[in-house]
PDB file of N, CA and C in Angstrom:
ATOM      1  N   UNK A   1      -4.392  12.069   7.808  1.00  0.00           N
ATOM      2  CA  UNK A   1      -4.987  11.624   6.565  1.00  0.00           C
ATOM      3  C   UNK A   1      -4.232  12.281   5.417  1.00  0.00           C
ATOM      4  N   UNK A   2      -3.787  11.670   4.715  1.00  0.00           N
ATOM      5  CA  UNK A   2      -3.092  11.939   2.582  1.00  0.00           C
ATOM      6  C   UNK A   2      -4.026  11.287   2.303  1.00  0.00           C
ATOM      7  N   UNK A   3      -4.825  12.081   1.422  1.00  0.00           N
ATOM      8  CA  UNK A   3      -5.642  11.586   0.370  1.00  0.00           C
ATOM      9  C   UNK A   3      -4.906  11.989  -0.854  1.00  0.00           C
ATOM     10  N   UNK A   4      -4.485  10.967  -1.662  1.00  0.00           N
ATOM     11  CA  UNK A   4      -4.330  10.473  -3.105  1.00  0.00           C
ATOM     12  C   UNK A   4      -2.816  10.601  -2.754  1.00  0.00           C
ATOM     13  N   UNK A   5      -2.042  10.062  -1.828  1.00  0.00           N
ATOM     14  CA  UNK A   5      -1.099   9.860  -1.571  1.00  0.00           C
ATOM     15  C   UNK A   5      -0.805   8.450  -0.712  1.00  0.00           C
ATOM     16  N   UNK A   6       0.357   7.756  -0.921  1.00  0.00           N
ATOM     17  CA  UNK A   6       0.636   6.579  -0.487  1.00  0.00           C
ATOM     18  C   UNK A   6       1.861   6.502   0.205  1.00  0.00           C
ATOM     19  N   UNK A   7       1.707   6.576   1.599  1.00  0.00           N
ATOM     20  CA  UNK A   7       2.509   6.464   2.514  1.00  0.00           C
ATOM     21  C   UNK A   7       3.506   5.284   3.370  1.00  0.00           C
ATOM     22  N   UNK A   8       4.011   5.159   3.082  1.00  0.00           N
ATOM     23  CA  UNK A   8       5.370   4.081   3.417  1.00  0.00           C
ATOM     24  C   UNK A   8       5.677   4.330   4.437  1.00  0.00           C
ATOM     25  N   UNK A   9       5.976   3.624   5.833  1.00  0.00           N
ATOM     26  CA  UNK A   9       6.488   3.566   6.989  1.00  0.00           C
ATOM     27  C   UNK A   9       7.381   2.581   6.897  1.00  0.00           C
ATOM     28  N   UNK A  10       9.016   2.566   7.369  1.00  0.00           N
ATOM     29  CA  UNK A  10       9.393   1.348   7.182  1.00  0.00           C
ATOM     30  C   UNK A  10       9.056   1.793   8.368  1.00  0.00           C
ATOM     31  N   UNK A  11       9.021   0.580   9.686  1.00  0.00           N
ATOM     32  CA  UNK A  11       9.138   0.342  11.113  1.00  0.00           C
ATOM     33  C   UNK A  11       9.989   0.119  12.052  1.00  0.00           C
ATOM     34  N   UNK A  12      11.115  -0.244  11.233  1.00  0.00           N
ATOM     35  CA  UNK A  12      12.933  -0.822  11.418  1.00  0.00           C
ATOM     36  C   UNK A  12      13.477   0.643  11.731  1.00  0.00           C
ATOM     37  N   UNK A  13      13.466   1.223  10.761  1.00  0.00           N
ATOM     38  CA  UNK A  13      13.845   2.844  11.064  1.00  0.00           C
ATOM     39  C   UNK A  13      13.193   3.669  10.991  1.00  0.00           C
ATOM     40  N   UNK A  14      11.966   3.597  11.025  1.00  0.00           N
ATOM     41  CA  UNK A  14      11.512   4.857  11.254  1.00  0.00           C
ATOM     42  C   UNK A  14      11.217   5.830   9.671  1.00  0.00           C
ATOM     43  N   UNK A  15      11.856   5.387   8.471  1.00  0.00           N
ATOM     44  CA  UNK A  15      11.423   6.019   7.619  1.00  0.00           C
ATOM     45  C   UNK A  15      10.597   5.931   6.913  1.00  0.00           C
ATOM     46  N   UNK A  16       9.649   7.271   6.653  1.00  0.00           N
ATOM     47  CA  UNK A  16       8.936   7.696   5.933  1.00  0.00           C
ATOM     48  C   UNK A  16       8.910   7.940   4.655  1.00  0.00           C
ATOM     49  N   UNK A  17       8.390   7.366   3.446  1.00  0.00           N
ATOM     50  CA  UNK A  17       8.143   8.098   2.300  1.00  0.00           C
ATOM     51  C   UNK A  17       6.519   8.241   1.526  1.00  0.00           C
ATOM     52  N   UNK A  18       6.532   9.080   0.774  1.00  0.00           N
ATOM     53  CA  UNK A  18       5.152   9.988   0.719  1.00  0.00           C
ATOM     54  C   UNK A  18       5.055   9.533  -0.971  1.00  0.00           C
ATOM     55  N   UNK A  19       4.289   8.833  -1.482  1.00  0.00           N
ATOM     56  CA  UNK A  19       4.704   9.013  -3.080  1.00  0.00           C
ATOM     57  C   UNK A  19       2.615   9.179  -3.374  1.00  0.00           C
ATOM     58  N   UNK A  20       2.551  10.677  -4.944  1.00  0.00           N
ATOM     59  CA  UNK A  20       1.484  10.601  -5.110  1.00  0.00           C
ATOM     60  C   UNK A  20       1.066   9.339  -5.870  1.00  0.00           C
ATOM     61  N   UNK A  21      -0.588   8.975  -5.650  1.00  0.00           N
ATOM     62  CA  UNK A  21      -1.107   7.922  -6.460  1.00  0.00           C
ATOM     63  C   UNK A  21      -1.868   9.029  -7.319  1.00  0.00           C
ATOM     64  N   UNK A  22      -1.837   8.044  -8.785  1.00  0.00           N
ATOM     65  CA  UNK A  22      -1.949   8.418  -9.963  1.00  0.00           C
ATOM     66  C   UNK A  22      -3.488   8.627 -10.416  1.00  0.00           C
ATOM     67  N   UNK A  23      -3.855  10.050 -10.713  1.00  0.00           N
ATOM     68  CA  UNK A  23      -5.230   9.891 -10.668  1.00  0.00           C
ATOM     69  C   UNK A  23      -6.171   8.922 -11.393  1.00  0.00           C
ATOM     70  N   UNK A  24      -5.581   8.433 -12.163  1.00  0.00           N
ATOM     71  CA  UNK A  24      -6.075   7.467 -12.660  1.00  0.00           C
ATOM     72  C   UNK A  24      -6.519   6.113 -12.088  1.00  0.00           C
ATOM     73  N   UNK A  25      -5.430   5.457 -11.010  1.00  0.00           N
ATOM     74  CA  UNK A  25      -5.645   4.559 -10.238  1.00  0.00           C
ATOM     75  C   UNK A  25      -6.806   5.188  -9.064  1.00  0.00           C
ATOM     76  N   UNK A  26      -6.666   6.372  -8.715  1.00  0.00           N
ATOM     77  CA  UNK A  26      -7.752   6.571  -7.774  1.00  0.00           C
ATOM     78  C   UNK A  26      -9.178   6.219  -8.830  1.00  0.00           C
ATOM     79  N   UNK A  27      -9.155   6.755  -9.522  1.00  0.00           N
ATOM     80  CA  UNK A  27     -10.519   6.625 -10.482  1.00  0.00           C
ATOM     81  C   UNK A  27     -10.942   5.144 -10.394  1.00  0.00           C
ATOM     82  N   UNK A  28      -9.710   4.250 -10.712  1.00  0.00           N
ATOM     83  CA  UNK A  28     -10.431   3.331 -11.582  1.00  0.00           C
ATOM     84  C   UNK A  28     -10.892   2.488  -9.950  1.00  0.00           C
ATOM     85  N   UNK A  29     -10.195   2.417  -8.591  1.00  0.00           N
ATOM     86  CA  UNK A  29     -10.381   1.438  -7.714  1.00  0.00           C
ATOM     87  C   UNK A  29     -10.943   2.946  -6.556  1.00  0.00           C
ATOM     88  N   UNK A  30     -12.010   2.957  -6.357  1.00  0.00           N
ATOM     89  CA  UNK A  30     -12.644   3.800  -5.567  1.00  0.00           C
ATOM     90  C   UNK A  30     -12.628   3.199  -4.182  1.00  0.00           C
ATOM     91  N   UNK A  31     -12.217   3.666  -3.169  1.00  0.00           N
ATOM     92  CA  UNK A  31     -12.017   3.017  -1.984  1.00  0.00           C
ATOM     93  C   UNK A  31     -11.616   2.447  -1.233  1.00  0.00           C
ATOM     94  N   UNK A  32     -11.572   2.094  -0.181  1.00  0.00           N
ATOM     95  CA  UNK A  32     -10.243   1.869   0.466  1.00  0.00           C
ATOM     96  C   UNK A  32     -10.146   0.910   0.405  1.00  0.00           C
ATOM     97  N   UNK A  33     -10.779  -0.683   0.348  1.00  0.00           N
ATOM     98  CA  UNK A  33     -10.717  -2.160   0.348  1.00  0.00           C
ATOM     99  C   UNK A  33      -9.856  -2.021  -1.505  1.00  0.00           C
ATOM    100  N   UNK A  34     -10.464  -1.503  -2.021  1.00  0.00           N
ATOM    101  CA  UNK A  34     -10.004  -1.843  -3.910  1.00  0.00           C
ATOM    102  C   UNK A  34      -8.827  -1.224  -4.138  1.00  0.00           C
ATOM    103  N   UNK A  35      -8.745  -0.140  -3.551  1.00  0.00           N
ATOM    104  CA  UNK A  35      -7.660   0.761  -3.385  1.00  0.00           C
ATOM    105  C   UNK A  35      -6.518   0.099  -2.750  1.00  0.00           C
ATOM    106  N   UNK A  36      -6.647  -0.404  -1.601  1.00  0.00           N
ATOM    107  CA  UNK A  36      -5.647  -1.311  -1.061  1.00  0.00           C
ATOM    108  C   UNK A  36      -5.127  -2.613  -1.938  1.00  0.00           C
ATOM    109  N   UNK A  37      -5.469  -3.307  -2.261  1.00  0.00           N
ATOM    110  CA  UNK A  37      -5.728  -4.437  -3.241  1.00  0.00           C
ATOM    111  C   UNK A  37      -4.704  -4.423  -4.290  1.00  0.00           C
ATOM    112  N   UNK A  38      -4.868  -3.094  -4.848  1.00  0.00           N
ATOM    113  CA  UNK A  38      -4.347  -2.522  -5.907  1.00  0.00           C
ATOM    114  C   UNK A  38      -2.808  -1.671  -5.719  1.00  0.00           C
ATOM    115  N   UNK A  39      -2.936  -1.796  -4.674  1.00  0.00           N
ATOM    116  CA  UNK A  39      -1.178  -0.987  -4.062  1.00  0.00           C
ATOM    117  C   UNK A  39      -0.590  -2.024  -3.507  1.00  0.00           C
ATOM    118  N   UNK A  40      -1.143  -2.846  -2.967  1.00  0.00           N
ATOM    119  CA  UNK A  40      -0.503  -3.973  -2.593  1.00  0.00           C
ATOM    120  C   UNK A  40      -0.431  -5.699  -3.530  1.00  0.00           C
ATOM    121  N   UNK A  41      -0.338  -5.228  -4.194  1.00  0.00           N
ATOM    122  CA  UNK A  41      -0.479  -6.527  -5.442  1.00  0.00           C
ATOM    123  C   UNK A  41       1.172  -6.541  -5.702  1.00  0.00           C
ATOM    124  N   UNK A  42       1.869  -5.460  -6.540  1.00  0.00           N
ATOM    125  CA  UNK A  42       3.230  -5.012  -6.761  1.00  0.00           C
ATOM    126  C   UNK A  42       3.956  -5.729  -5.572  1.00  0.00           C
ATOM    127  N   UNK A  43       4.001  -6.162  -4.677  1.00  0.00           N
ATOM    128  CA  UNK A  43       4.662  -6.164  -3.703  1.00  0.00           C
ATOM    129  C   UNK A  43       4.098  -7.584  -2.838  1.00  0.00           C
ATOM    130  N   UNK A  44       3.236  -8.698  -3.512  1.00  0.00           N
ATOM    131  CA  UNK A  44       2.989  -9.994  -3.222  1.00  0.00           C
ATOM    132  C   UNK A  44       4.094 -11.053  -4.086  1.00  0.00           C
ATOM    133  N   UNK A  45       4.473 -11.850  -3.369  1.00  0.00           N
ATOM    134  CA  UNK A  45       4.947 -13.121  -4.522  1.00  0.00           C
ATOM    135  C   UNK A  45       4.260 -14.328  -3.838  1.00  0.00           C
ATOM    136  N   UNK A  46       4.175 -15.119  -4.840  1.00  0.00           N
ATOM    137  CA  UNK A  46       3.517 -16.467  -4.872  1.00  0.00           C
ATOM    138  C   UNK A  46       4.627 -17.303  -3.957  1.00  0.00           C
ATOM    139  N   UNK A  47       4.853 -18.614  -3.115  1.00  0.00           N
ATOM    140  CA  UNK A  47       3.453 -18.331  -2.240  1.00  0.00           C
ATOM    141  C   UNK A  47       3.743 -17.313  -1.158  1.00  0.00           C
ATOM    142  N   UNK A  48       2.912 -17.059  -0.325  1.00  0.00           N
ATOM    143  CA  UNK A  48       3.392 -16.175   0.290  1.00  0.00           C
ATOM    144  C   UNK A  48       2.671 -16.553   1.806  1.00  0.00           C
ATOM    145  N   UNK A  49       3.481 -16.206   3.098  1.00  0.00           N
ATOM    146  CA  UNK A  49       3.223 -16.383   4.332  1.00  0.00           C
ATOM    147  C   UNK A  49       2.242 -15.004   4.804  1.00  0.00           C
ATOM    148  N   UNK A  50       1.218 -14.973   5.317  1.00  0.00           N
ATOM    149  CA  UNK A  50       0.748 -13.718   5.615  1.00  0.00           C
ATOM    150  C   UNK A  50       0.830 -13.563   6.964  1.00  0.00           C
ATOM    151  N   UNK A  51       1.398 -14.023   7.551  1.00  0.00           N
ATOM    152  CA  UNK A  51       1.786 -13.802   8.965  1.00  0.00           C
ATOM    153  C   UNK A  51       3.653 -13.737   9.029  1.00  0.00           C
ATOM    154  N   UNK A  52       4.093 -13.624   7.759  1.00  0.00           N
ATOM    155  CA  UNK A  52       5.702 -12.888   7.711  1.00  0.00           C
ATOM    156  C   UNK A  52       5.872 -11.865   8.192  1.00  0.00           C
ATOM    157  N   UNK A  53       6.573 -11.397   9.139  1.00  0.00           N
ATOM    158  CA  UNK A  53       6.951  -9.699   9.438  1.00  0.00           C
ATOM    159  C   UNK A  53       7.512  -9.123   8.376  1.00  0.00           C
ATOM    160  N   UNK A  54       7.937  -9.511   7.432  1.00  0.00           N
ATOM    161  CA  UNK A  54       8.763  -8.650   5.678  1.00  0.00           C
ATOM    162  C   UNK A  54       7.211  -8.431   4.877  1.00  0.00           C
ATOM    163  N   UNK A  55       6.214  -9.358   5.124  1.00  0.00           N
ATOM    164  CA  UNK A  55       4.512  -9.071   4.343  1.00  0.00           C
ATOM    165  C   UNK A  55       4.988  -7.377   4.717  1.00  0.00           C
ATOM    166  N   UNK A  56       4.193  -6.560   3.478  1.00  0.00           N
ATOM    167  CA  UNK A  56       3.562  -5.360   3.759  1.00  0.00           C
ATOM    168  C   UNK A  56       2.725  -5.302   4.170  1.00  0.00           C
ATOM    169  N   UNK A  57       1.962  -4.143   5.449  1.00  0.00           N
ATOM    170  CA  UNK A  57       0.362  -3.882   5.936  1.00  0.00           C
ATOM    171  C   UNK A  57       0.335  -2.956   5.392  1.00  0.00           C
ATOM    172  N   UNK A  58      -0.946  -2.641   4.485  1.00  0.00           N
ATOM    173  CA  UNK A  58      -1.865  -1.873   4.564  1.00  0.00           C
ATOM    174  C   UNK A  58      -2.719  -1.349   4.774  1.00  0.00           C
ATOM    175  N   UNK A  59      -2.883  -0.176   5.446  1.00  0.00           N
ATOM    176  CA  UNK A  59      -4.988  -0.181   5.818  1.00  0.00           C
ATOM    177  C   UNK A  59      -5.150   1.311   5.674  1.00  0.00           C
ATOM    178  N   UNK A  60      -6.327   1.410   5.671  1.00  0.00           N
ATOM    179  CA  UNK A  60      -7.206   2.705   5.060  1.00  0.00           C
ATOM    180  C   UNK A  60      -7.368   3.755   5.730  1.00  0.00           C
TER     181      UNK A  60
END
């Protein structure tokens, strides 16, 4: 568990990166469904396949 941290796995290689989330975004989206939502928006384009292996997963 990182709490107030956002963790990146690529899966291809294996790398890891760690970046903090901004206390502010923790404030404003409390939890892990809103919280997710909100980290993963940056990183949707219109339209989009959700069964692509390039989609990002996120979960809580």
């Amino acid at each position: 568990m990182h709490p107030g941290v956002l963790v990146k796995v690529d899966l291809e290689n294996g790398k890891i990166d760690r970046t903090p989330i901004l206390g502010e975004v923790l404030r404003n989206y409390l939890g892990g469904r809103g919280l997710n939502m909100r980290l993963l928006f940056p990183f949707l384009s219109r339209p989009a396949d959700p069964f692509d292996p390039a989609r990002p997963r996120f979960d809580s």
